[in-house]
PDB file of N, CA and C in Angstrom:
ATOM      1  N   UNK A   1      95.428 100.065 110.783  1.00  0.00           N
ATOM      2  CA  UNK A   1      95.109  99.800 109.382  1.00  0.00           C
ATOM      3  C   UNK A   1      93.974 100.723 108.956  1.00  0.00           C
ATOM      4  N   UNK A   2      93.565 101.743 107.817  1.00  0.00           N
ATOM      5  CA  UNK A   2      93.121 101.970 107.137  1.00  0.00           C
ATOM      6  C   UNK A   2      91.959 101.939 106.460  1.00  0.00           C
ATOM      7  N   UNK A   3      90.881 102.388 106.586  1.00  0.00           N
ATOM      8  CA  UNK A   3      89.867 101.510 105.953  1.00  0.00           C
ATOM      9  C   UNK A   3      89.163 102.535 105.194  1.00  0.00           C
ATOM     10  N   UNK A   4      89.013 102.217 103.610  1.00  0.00           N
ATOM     11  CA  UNK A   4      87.931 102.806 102.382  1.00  0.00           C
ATOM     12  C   UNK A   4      87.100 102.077 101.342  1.00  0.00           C
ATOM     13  N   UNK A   5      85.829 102.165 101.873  1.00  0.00           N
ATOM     14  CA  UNK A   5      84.579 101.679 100.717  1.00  0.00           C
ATOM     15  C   UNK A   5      84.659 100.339 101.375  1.00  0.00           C
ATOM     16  N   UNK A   6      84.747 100.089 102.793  1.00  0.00           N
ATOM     17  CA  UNK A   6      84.797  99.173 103.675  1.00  0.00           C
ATOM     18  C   UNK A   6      86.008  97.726 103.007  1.00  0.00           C
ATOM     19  N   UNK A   7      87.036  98.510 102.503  1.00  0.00           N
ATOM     20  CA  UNK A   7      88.089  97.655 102.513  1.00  0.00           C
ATOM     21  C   UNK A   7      89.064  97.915 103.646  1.00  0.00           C
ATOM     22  N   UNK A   8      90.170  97.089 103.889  1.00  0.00           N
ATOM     23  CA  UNK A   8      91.211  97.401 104.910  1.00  0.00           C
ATOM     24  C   UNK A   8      92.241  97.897 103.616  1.00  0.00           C
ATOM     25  N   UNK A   9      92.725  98.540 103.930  1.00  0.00           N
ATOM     26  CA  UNK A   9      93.883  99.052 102.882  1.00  0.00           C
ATOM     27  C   UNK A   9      95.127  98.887 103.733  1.00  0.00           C
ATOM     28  N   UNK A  10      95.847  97.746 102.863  1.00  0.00           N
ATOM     29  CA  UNK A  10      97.369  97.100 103.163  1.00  0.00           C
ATOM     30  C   UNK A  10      98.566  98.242 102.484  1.00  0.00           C
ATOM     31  N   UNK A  11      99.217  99.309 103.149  1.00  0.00           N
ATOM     32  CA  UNK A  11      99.733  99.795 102.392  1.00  0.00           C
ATOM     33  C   UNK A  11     101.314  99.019 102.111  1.00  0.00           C
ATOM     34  N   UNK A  12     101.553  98.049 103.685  1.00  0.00           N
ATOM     35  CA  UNK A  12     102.884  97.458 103.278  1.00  0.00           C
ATOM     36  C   UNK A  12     103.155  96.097 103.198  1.00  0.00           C
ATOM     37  N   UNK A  13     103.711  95.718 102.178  1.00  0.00           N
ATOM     38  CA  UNK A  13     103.501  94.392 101.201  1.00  0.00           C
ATOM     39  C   UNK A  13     104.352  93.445 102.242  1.00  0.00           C
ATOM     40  N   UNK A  14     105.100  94.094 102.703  1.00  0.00           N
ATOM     41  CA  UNK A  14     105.464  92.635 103.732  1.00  0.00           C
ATOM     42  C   UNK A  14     104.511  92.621 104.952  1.00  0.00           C
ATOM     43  N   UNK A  15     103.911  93.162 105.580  1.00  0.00           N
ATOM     44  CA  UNK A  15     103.037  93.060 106.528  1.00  0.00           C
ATOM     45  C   UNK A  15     101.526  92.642 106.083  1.00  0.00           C
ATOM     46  N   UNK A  16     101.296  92.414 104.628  1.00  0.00           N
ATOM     47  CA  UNK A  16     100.288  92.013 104.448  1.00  0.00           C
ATOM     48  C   UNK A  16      99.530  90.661 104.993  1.00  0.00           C
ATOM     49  N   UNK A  17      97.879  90.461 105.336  1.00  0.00           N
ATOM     50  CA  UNK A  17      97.928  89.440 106.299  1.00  0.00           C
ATOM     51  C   UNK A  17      96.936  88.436 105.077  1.00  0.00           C
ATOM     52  N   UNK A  18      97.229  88.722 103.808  1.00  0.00           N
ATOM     53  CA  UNK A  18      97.241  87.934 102.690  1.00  0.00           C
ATOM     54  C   UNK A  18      98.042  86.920 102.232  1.00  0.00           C
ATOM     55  N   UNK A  19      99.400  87.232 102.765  1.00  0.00           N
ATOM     56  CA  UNK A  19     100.532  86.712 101.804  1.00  0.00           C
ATOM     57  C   UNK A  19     100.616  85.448 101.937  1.00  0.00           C
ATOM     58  N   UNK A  20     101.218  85.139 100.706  1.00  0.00           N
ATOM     59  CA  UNK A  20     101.389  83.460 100.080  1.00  0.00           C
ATOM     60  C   UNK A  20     100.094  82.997  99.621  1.00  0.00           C
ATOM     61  N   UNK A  21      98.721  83.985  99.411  1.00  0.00           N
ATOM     62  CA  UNK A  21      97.491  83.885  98.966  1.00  0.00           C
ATOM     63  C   UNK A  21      97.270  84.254  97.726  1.00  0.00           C
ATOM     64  N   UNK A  22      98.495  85.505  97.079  1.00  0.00           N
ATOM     65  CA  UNK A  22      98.123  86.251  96.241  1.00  0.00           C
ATOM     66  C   UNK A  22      99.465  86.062  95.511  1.00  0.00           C
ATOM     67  N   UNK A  23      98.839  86.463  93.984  1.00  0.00           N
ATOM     68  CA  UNK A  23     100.103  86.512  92.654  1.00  0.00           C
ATOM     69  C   UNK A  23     101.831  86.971  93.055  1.00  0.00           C
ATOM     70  N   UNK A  24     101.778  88.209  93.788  1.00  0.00           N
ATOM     71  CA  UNK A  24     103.355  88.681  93.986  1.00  0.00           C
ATOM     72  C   UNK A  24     103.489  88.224  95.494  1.00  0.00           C
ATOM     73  N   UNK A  25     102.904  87.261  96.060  1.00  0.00           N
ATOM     74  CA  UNK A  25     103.030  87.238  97.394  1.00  0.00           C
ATOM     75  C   UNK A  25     104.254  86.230  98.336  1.00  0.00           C
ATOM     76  N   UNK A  26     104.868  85.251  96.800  1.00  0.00           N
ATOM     77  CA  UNK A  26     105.386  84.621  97.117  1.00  0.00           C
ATOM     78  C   UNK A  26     107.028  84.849  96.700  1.00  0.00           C
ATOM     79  N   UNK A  27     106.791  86.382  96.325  1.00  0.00           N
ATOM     80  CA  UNK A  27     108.242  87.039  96.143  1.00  0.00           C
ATOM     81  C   UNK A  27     109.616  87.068  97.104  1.00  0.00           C
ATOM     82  N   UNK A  28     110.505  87.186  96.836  1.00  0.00           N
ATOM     83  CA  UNK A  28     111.505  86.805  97.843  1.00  0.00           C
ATOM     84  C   UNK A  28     111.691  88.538  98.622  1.00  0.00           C
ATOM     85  N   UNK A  29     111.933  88.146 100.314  1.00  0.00           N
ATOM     86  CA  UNK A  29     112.011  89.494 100.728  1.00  0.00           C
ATOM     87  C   UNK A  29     112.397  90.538  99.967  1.00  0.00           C
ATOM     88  N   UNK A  30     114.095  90.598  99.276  1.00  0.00           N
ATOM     89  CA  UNK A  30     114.334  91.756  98.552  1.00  0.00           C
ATOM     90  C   UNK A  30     113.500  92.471  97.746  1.00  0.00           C
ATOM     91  N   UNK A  31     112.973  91.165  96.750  1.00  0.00           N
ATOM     92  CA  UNK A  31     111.527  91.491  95.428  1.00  0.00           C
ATOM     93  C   UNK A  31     110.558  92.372  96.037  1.00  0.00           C
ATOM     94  N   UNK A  32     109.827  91.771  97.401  1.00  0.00           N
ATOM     95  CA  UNK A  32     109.173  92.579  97.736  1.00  0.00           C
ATOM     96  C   UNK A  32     109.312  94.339  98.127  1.00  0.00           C
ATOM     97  N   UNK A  33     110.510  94.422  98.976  1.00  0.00           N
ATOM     98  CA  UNK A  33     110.603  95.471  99.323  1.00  0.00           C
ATOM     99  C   UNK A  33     110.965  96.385  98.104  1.00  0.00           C
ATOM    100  N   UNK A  34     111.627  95.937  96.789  1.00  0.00           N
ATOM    101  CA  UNK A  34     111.767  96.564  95.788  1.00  0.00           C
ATOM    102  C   UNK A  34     110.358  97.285  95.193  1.00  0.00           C
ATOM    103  N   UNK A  35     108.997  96.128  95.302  1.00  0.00           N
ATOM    104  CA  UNK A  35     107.903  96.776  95.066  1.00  0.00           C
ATOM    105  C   UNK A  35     107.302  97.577  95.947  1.00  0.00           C
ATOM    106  N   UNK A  36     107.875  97.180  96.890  1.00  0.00           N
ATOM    107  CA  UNK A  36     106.980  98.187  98.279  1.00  0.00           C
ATOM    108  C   UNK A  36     107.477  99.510  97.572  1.00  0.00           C
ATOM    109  N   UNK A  37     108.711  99.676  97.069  1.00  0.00           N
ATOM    110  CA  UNK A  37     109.175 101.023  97.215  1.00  0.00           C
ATOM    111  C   UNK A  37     108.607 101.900  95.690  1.00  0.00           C
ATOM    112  N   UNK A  38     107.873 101.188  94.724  1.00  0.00           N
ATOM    113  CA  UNK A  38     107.926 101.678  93.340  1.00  0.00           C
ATOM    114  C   UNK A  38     106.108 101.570  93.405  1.00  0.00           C
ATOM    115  N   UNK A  39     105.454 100.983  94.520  1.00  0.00           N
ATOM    116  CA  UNK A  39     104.213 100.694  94.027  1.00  0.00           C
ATOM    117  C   UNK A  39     103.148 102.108  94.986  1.00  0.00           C
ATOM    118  N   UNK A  40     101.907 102.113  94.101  1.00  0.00           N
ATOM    119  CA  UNK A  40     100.911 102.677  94.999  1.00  0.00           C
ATOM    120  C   UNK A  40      99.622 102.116  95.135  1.00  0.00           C
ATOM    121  N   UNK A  41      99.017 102.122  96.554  1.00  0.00           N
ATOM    122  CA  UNK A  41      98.002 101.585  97.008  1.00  0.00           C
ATOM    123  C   UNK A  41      96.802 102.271  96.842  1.00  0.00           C
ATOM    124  N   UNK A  42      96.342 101.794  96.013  1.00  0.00           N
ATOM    125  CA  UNK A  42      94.302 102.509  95.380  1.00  0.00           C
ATOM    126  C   UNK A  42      93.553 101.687  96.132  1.00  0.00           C
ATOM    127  N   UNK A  43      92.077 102.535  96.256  1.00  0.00           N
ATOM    128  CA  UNK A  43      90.878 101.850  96.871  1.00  0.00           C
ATOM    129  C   UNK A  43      90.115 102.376  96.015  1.00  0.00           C
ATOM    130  N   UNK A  44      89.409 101.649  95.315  1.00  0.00           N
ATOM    131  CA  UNK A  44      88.146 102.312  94.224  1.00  0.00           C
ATOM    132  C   UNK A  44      86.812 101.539  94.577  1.00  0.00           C
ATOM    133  N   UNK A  45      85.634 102.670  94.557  1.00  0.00           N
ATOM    134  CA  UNK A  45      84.695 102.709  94.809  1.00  0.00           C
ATOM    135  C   UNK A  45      84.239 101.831  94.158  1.00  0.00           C
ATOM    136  N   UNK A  46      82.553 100.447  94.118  1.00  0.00           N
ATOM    137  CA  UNK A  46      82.065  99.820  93.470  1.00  0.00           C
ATOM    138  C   UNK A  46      81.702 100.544  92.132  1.00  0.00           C
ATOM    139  N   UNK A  47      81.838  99.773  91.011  1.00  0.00           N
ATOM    140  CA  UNK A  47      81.096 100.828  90.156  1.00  0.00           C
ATOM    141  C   UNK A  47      82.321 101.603  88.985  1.00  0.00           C
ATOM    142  N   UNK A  48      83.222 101.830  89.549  1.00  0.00           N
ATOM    143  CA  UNK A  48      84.668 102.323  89.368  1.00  0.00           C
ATOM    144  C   UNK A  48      85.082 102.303  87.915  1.00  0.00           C
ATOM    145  N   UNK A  49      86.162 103.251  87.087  1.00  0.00           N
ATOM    146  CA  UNK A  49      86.257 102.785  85.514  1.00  0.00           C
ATOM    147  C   UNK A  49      87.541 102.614  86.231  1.00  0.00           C
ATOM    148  N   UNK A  50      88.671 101.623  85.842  1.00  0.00           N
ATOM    149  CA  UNK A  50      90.245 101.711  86.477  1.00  0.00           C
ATOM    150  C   UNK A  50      90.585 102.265  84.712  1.00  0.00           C
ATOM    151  N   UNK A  51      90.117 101.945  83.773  1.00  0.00           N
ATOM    152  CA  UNK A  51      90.777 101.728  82.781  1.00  0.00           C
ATOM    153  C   UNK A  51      89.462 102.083  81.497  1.00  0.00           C
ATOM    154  N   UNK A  52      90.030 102.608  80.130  1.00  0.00           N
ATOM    155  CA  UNK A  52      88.689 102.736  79.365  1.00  0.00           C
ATOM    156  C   UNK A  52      89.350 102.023  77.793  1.00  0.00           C
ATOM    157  N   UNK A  53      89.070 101.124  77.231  1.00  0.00           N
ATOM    158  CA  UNK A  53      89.358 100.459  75.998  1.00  0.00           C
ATOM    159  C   UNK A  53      89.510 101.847  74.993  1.00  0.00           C
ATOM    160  N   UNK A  54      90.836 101.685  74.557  1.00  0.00           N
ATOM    161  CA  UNK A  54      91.638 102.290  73.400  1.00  0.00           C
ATOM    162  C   UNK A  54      92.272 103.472  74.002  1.00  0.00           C
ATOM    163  N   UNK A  55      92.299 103.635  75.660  1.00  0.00           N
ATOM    164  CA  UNK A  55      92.955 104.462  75.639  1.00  0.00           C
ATOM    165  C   UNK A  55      94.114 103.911  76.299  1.00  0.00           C
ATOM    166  N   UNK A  56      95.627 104.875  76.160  1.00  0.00           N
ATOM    167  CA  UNK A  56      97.024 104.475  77.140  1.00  0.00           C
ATOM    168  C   UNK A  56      96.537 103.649  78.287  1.00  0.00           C
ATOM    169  N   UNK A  57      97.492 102.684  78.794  1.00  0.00           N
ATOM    170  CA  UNK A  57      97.651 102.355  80.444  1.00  0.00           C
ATOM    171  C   UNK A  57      97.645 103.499  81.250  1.00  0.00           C
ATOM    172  N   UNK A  58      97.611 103.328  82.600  1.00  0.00           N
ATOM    173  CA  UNK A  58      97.617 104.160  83.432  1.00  0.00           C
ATOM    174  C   UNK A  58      98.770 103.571  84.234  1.00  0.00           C
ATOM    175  N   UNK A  59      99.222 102.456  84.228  1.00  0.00           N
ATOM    176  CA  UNK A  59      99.845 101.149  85.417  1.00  0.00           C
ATOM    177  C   UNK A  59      99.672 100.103  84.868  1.00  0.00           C
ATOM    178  N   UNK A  60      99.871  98.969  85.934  1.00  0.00           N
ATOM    179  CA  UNK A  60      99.381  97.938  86.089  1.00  0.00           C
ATOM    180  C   UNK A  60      98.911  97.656  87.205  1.00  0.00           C
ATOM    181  N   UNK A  61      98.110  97.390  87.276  1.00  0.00           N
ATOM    182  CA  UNK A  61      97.123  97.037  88.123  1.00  0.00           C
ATOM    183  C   UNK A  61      97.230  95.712  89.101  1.00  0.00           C
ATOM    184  N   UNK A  62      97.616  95.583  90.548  1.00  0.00           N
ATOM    185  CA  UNK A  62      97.328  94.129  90.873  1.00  0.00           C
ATOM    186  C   UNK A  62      96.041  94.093  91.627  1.00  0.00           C
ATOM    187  N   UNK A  63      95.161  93.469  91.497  1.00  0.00           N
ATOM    188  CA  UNK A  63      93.896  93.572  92.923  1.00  0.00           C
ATOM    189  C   UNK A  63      94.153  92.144  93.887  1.00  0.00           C
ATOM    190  N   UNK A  64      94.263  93.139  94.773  1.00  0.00           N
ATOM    191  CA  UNK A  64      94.894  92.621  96.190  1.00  0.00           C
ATOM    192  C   UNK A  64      93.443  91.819  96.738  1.00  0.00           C
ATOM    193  N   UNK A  65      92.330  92.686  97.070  1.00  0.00           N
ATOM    194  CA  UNK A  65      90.783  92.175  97.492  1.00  0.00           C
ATOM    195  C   UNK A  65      90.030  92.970  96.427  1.00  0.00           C
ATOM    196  N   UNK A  66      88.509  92.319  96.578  1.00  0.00           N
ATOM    197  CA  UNK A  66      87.600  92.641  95.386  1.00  0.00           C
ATOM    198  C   UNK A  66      87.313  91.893  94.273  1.00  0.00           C
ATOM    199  N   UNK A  67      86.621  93.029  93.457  1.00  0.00           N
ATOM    200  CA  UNK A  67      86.593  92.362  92.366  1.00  0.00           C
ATOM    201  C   UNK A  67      86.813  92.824  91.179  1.00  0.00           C
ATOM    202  N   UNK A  68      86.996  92.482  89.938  1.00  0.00           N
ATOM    203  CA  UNK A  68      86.990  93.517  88.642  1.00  0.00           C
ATOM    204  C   UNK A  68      86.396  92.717  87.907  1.00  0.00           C
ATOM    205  N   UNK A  69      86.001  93.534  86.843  1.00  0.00           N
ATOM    206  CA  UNK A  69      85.130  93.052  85.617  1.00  0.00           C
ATOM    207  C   UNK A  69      86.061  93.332  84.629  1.00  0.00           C
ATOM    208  N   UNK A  70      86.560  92.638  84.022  1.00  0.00           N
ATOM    209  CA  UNK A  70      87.136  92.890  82.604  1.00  0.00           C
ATOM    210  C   UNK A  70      85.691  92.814  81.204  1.00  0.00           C
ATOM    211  N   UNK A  71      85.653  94.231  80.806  1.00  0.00           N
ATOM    212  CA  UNK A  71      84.353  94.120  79.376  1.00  0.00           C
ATOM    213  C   UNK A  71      85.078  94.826  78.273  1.00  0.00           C
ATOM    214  N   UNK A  72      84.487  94.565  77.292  1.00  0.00           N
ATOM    215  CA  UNK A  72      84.874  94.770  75.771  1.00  0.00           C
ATOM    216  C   UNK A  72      83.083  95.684  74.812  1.00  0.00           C
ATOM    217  N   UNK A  73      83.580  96.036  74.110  1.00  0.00           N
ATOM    218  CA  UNK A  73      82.414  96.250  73.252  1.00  0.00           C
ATOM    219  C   UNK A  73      82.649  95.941  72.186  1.00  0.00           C
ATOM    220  N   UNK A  74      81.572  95.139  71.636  1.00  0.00           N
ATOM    221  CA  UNK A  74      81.454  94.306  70.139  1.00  0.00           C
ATOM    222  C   UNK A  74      81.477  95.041  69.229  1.00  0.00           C
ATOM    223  N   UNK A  75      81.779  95.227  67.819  1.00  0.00           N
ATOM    224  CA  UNK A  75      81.418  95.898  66.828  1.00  0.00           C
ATOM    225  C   UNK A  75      80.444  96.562  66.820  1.00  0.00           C
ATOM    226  N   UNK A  76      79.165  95.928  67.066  1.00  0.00           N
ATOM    227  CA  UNK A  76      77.564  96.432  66.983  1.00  0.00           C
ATOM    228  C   UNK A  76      77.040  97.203  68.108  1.00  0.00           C
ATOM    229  N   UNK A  77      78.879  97.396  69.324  1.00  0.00           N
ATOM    230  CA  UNK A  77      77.766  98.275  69.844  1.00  0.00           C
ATOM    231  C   UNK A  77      77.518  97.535  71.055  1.00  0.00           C
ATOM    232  N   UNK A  78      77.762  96.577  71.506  1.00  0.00           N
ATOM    233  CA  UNK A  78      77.065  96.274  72.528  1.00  0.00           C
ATOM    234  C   UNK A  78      78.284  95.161  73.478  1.00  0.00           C
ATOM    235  N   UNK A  79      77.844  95.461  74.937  1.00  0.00           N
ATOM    236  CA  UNK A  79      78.934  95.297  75.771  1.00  0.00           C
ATOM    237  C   UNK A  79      79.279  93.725  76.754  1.00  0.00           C
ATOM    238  N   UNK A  80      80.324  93.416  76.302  1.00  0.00           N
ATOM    239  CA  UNK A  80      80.467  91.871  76.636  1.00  0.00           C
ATOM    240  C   UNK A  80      81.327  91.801  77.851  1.00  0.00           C
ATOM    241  N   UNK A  81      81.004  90.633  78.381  1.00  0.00           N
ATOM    242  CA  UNK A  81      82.198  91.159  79.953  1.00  0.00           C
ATOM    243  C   UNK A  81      82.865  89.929  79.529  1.00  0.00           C
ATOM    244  N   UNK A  82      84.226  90.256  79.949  1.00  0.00           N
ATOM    245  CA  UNK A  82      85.371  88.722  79.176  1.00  0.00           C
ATOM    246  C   UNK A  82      85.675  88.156  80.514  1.00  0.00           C
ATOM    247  N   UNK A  83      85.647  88.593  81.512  1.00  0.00           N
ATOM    248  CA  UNK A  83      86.473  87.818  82.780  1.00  0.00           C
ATOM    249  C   UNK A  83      85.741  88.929  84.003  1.00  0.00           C
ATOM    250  N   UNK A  84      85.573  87.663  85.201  1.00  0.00           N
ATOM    251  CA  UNK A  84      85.275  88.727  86.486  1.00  0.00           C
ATOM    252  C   UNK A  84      86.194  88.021  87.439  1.00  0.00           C
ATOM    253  N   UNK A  85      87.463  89.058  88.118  1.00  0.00           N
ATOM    254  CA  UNK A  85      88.793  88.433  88.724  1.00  0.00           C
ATOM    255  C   UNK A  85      88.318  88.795  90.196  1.00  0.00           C
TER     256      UNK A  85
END
């Protein structure tokens, strides 16, 4: 196994030693291997932008371990965090 920014990086979704813990984890074998085959595995540094308000997607995003900050900026300018997943 893999390791960046002291994560283990799971690159294959059925061998993950998460599963039945997490959102797509309780997919049926086929489901999974369908995503194994369409998905890619990121490790981003603390600190990280995945995404910047008003611009295109990049993906979708699942976070497997970690954490994210979902933030917004108010009219006036100033920066609100809506959710930490």
């Amino acid at each position: 196994m893999t390791m960046a920014y002291n994560f283990k990086i799971i690159e294959d979704c059925l061998k993950c030693t998460f599963r039945e813990q997490r959102l797509f984890c309780d997919l049926s074998r086929e489901a999974l291997l369908k995503l194994q085959n369409i998905k890619a595995t990121s490790v981003y540094p603390k600190g990280a932008l995945l995404c910047l308000e008003g611009q295109p997607p990049r993906g979708v995003f699942v976070l497997c371990t970690g954490r994210a900050k979902l933030s917004t900026t108010s009219s006036e300018g100033k920066s609100m965090i809506l959710l930490i997943a």
